[in-house]
C-alpha atoms as a PDB file:
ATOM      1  CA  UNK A   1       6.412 -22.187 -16.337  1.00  0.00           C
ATOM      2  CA  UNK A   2       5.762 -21.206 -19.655  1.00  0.00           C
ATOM      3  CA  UNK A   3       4.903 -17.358 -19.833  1.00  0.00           C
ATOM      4  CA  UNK A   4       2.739 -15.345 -23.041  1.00  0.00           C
ATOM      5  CA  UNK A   5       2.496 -11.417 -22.244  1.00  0.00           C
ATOM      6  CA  UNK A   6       0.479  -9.652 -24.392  1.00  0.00           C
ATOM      7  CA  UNK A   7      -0.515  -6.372 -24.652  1.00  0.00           C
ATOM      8  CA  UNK A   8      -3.766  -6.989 -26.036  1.00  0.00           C
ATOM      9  CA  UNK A   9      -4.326 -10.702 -25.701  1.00  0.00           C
ATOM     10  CA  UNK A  10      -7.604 -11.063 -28.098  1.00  0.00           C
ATOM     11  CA  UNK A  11      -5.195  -9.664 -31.206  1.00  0.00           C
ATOM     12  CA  UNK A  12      -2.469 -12.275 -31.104  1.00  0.00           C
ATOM     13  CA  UNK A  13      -4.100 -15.590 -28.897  1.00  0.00           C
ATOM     14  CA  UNK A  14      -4.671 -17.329 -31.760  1.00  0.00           C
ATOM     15  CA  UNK A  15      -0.691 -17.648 -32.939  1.00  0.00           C
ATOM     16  CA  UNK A  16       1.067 -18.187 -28.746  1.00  0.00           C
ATOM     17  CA  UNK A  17      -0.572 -22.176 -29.342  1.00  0.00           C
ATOM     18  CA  UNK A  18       1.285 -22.567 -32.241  1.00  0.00           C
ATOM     19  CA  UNK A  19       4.602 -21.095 -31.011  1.00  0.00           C
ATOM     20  CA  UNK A  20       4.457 -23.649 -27.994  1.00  0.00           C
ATOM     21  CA  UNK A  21       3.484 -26.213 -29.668  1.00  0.00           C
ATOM     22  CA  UNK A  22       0.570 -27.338 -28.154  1.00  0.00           C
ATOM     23  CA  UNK A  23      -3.100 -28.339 -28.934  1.00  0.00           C
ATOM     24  CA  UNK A  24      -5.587 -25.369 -27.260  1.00  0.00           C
ATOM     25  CA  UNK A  25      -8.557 -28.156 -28.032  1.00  0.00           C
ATOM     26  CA  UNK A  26      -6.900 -29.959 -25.160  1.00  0.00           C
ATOM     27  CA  UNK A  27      -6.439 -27.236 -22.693  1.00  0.00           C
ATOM     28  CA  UNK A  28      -8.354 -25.768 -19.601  1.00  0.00           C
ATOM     29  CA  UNK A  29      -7.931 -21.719 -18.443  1.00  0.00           C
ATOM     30  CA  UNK A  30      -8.439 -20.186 -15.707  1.00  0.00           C
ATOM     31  CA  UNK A  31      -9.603 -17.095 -16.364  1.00  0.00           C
ATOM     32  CA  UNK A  32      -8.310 -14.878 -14.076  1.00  0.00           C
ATOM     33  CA  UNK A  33     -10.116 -11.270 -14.426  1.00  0.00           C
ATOM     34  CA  UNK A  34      -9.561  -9.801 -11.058  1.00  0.00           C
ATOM     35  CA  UNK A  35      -7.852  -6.268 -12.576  1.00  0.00           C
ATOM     36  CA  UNK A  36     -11.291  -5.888 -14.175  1.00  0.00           C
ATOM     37  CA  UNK A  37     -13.273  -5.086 -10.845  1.00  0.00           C
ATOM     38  CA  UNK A  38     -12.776  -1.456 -11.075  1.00  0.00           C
ATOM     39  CA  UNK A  39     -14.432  -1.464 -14.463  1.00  0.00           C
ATOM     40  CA  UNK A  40     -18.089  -2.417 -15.318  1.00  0.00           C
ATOM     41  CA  UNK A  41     -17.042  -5.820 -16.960  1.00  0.00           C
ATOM     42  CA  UNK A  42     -20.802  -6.389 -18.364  1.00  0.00           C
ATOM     43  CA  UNK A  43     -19.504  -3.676 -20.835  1.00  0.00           C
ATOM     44  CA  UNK A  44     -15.494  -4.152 -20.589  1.00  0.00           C
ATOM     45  CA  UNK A  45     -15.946  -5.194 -24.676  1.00  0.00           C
ATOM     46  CA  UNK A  46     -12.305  -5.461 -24.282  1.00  0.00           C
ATOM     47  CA  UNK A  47     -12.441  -8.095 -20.990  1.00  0.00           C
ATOM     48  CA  UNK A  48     -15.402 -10.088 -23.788  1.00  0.00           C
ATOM     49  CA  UNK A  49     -13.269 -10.276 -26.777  1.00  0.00           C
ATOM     50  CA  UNK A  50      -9.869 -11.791 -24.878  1.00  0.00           C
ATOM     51  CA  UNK A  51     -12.197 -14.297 -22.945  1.00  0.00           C
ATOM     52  CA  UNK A  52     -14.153 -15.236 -26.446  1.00  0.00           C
ATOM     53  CA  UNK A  53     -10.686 -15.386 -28.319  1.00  0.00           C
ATOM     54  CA  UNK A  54      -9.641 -18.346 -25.762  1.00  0.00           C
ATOM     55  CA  UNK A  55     -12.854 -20.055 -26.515  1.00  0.00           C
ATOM     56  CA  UNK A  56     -12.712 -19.353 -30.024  1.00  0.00           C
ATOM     57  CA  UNK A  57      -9.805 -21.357 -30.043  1.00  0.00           C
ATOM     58  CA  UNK A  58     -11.109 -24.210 -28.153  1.00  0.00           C
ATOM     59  CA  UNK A  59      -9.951 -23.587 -24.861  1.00  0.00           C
ATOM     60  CA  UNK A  60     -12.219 -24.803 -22.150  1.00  0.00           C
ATOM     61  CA  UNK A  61     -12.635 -21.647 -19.916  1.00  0.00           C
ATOM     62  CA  UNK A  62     -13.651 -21.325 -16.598  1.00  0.00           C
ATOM     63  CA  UNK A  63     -13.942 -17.645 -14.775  1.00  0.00           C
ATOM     64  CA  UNK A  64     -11.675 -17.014 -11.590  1.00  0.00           C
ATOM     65  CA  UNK A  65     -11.434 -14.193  -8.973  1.00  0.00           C
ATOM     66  CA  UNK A  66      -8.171 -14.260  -6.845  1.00  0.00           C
ATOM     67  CA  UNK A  67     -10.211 -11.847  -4.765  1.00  0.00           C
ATOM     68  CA  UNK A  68     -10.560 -13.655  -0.955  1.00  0.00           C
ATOM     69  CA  UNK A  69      -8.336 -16.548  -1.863  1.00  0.00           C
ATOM     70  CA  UNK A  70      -5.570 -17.456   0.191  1.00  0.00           C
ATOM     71  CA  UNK A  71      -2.494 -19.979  -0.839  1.00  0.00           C
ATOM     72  CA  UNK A  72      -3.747 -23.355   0.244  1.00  0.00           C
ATOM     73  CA  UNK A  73      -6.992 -22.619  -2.174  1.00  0.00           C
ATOM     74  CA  UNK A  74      -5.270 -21.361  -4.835  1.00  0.00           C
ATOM     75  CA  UNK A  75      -3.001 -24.333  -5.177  1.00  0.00           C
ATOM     76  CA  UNK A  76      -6.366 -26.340  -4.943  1.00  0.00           C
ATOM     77  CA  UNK A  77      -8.511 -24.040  -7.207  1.00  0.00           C
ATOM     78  CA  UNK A  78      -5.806 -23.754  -9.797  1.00  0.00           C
ATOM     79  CA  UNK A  79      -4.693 -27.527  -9.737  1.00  0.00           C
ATOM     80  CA  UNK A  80      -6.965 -28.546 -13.033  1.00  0.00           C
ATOM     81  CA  UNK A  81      -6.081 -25.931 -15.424  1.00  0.00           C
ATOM     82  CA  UNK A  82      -3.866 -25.822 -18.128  1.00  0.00           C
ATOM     83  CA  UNK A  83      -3.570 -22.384 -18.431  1.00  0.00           C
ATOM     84  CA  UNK A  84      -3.567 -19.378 -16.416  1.00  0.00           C
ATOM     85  CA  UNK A  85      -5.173 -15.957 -17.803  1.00  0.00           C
ATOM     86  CA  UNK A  86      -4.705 -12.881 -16.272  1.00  0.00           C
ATOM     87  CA  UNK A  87      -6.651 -10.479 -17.796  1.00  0.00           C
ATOM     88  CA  UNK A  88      -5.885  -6.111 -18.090  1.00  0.00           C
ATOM     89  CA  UNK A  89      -7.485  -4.203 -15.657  1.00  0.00           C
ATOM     90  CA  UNK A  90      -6.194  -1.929 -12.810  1.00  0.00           C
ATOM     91  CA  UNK A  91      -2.525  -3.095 -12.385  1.00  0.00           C
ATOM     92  CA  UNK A  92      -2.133  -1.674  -8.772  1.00  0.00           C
ATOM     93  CA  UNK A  93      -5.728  -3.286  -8.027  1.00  0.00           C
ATOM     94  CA  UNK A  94      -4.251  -6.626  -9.598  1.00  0.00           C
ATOM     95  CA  UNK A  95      -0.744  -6.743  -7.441  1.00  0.00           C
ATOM     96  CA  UNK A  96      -3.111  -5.781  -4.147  1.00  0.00           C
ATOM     97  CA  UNK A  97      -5.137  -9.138  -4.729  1.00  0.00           C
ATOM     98  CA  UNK A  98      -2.176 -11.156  -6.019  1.00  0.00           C
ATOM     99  CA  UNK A  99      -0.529 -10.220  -3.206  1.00  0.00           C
ATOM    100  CA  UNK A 100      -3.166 -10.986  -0.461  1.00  0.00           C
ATOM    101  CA  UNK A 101      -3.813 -14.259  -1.923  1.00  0.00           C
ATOM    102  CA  UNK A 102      -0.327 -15.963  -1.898  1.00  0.00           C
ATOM    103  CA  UNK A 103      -1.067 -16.058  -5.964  1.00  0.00           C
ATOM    104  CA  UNK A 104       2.548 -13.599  -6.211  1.00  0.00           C
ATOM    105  CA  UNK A 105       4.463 -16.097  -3.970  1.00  0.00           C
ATOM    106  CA  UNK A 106       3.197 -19.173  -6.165  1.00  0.00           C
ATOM    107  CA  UNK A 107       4.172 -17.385  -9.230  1.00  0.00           C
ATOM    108  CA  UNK A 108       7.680 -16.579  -7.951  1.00  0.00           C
ATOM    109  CA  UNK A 109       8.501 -19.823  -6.523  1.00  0.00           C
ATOM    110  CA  UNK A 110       7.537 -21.223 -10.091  1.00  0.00           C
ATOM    111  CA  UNK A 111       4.917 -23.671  -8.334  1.00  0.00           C
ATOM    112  CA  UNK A 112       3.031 -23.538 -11.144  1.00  0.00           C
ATOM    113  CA  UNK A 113       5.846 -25.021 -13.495  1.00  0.00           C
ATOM    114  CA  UNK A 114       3.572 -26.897 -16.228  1.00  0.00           C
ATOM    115  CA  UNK A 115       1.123 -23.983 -16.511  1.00  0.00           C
ATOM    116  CA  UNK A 116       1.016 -21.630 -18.720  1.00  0.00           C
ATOM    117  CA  UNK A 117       0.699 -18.157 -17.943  1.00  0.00           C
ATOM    118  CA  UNK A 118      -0.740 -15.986 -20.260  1.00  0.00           C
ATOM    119  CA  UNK A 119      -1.437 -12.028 -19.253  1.00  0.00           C
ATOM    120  CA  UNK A 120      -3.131  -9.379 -20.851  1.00  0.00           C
ATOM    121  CA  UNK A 121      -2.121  -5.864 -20.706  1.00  0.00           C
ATOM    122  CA  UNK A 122      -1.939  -5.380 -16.433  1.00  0.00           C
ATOM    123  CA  UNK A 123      -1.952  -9.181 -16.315  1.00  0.00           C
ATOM    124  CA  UNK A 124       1.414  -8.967 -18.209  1.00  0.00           C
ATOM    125  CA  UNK A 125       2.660  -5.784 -16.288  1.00  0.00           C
ATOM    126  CA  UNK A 126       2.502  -7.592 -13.053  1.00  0.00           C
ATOM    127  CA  UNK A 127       5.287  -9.524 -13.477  1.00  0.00           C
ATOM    128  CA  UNK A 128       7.232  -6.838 -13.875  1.00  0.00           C
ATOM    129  CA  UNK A 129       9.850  -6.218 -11.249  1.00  0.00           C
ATOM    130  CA  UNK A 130       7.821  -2.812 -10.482  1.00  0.00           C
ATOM    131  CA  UNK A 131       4.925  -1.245 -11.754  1.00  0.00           C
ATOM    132  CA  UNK A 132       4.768   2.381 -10.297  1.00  0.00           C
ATOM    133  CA  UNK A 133       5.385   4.038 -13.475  1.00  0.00           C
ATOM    134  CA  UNK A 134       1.761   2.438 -14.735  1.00  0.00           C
ATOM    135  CA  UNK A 135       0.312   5.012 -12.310  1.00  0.00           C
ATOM    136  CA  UNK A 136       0.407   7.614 -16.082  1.00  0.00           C
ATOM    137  CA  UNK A 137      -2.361   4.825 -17.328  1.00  0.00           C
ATOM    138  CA  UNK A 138      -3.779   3.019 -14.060  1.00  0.00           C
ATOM    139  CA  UNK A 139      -4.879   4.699 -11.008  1.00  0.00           C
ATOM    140  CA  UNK A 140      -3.134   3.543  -8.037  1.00  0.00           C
ATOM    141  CA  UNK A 141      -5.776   4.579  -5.844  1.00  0.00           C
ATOM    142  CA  UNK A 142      -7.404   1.815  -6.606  1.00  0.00           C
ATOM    143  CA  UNK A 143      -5.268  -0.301  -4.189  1.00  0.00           C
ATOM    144  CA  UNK A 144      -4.173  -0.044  -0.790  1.00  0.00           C
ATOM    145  CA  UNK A 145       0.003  -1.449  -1.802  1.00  0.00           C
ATOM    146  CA  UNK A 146       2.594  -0.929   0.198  1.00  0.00           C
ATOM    147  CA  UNK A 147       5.011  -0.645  -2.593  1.00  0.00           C
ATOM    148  CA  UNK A 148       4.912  -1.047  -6.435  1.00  0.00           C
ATOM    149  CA  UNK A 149       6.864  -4.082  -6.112  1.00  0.00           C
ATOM    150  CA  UNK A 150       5.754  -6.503  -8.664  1.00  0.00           C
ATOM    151  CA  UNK A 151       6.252 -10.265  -9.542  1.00  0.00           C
ATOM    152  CA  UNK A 152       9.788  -9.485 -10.723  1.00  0.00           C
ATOM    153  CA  UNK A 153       9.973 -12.324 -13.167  1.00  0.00           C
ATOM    154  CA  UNK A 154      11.579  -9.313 -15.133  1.00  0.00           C
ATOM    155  CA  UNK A 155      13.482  -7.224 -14.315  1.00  0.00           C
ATOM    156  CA  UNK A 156      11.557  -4.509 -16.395  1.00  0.00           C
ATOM    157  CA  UNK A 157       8.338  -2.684 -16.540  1.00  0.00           C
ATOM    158  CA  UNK A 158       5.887  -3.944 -19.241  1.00  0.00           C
ATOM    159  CA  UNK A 159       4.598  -0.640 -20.954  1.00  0.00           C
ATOM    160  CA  UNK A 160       1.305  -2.112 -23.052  1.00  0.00           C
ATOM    161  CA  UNK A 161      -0.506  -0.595 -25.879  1.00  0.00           C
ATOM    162  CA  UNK A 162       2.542   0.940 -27.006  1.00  0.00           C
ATOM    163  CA  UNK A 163       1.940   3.065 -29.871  1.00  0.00           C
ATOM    164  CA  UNK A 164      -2.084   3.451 -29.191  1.00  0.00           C
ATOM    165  CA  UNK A 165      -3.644   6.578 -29.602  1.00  0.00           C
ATOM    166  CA  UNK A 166      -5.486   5.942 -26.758  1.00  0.00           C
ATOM    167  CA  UNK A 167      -2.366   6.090 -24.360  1.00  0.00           C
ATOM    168  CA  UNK A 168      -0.285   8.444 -26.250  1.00  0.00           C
ATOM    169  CA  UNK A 169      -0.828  11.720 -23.670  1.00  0.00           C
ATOM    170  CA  UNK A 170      -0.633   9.605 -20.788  1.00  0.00           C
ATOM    171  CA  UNK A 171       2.606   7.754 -22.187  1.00  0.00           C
ATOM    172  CA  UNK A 172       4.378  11.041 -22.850  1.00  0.00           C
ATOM    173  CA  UNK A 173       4.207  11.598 -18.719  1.00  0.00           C
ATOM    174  CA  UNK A 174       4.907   7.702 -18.393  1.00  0.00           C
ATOM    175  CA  UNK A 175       7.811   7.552 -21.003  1.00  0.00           C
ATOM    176  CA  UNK A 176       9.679  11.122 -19.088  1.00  0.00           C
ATOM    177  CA  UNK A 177       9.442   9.612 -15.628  1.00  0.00           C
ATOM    178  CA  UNK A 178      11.136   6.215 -16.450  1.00  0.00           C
ATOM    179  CA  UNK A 179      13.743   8.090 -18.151  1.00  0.00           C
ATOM    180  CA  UNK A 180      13.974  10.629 -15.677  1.00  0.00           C
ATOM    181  CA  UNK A 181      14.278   7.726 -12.999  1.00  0.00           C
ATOM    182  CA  UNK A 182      16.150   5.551 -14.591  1.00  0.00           C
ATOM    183  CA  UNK A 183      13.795   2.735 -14.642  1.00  0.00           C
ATOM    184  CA  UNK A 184      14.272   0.115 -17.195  1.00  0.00           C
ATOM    185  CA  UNK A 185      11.429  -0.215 -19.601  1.00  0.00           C
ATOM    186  CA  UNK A 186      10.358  -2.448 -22.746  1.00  0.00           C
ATOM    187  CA  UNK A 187       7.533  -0.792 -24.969  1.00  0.00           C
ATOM    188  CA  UNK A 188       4.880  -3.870 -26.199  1.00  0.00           C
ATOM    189  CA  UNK A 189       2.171  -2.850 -28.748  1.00  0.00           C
ATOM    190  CA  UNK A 190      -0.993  -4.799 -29.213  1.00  0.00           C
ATOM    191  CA  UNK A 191       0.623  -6.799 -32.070  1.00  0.00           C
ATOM    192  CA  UNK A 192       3.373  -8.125 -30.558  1.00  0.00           C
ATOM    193  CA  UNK A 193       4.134 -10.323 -27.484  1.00  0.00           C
ATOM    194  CA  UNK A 194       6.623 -12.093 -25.196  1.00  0.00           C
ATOM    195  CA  UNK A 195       7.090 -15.584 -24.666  1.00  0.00           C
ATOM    196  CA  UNK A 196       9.377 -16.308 -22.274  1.00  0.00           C
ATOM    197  CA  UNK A 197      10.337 -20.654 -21.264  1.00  0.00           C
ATOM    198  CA  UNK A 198      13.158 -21.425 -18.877  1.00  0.00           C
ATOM    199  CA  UNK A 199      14.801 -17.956 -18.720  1.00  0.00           C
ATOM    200  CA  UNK A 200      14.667 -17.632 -22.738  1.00  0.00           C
ATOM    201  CA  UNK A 201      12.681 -13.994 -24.179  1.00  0.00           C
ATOM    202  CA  UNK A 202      11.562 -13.824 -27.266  1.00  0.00           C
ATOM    203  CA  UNK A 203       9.695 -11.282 -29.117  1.00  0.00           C
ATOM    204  CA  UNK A 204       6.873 -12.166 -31.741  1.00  0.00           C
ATOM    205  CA  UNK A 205       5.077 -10.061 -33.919  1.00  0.00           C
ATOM    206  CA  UNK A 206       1.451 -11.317 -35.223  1.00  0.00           C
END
């Protein structure tokens, strides 16, 4: 599987086609915005913009909610599409649902091999191999998880919007408690992003 985390996806989607080499006129995405449901997404402009920046580069995108899936329609749901976008959200909210719905198993045991995966702030922070120190930006009380295990396709914690005003108090906390704990991090502004083929990383700046 081909992976593309992003911080904020709608600021670098239109260069990720070009670094893989393929032709987004000829691709289908699922767009996955299940870490949205804690937020009013009728005025999420941010949940808008990364859904129009797929279409603006002629992706043909359908809407998905891993919410009251299980496996067996996941791997029939999720069959048809090129691409798989997992939008930002509630992190702890997302790993609940991915969880519950096989969608973490599928995604570990690579089933979905000639996807691609492209996630957007918590949709990239999922498959990180833990996610409690997001609790300084998400609220974990927002999920019912037994632990903050997450994907573990790294074996790091995505920190996104690094270096946005926005996050800057709450990243202070964040930044001291990794450090503090030991936990292995890797800072990812909205300009940059990760793409990751066949257990090669590398880091792009738009």
């Amino acid at each position: 599987m081909k992976f593309v985390l992003t911080s904020n996806a709608s600021s670098v989607n239109h260069s990720w086609a070009t670094e893989l080499g393929v032709n987004p006129d000829k691709l289908t995405a699922a767009f996955i915005d299940t870490a949205a449901d804690v937020y009013n997404k009728a005025e999420a402009e941010w949940l808008r913009a990364d859904r129009n920046s797929l279409t603006d580069l002629g992706l043909n995108v359908t809407d998905y909610s891993l919410v009251g899936k299980n496996k067996s329609q996941l791997i029939e749901d999720l069959a048809k599409f090129d691409v798989l976008f997992v939008s930002g959200g509630n992190t702890f909210y997302l790993l609940e649902h991915s969880n519950k719905s096989g969608f973490t198993d599928l995604i570990k045991e690579d089933y979905f091999k000639d996807k691609i995966y492209i996630g957007s702030s918590a949709g990239s922070v999922l498959l990180s191999n833990n996610i409690e120190v997001i609790k300084f930006l998400d609220d974990p009380q927002n999920a019912n998880l037994d632990n903050y295990n997450g994907v573990g396709i790294f074996n790091f914690t995505i920190l996104p919007h690094w270096g946005s005003d926005k996050f800057k108090e709450k990243y202070l906390k964040a930044v001291d408690y990794a450090y503090l704990n030991s936990i292995q991090a890797f800072a990812l502004p909205d300009n940059q992003y990760i793409v990751s083929e066949n257990n090669s990383f590398k880091l792009l700046t738009d």
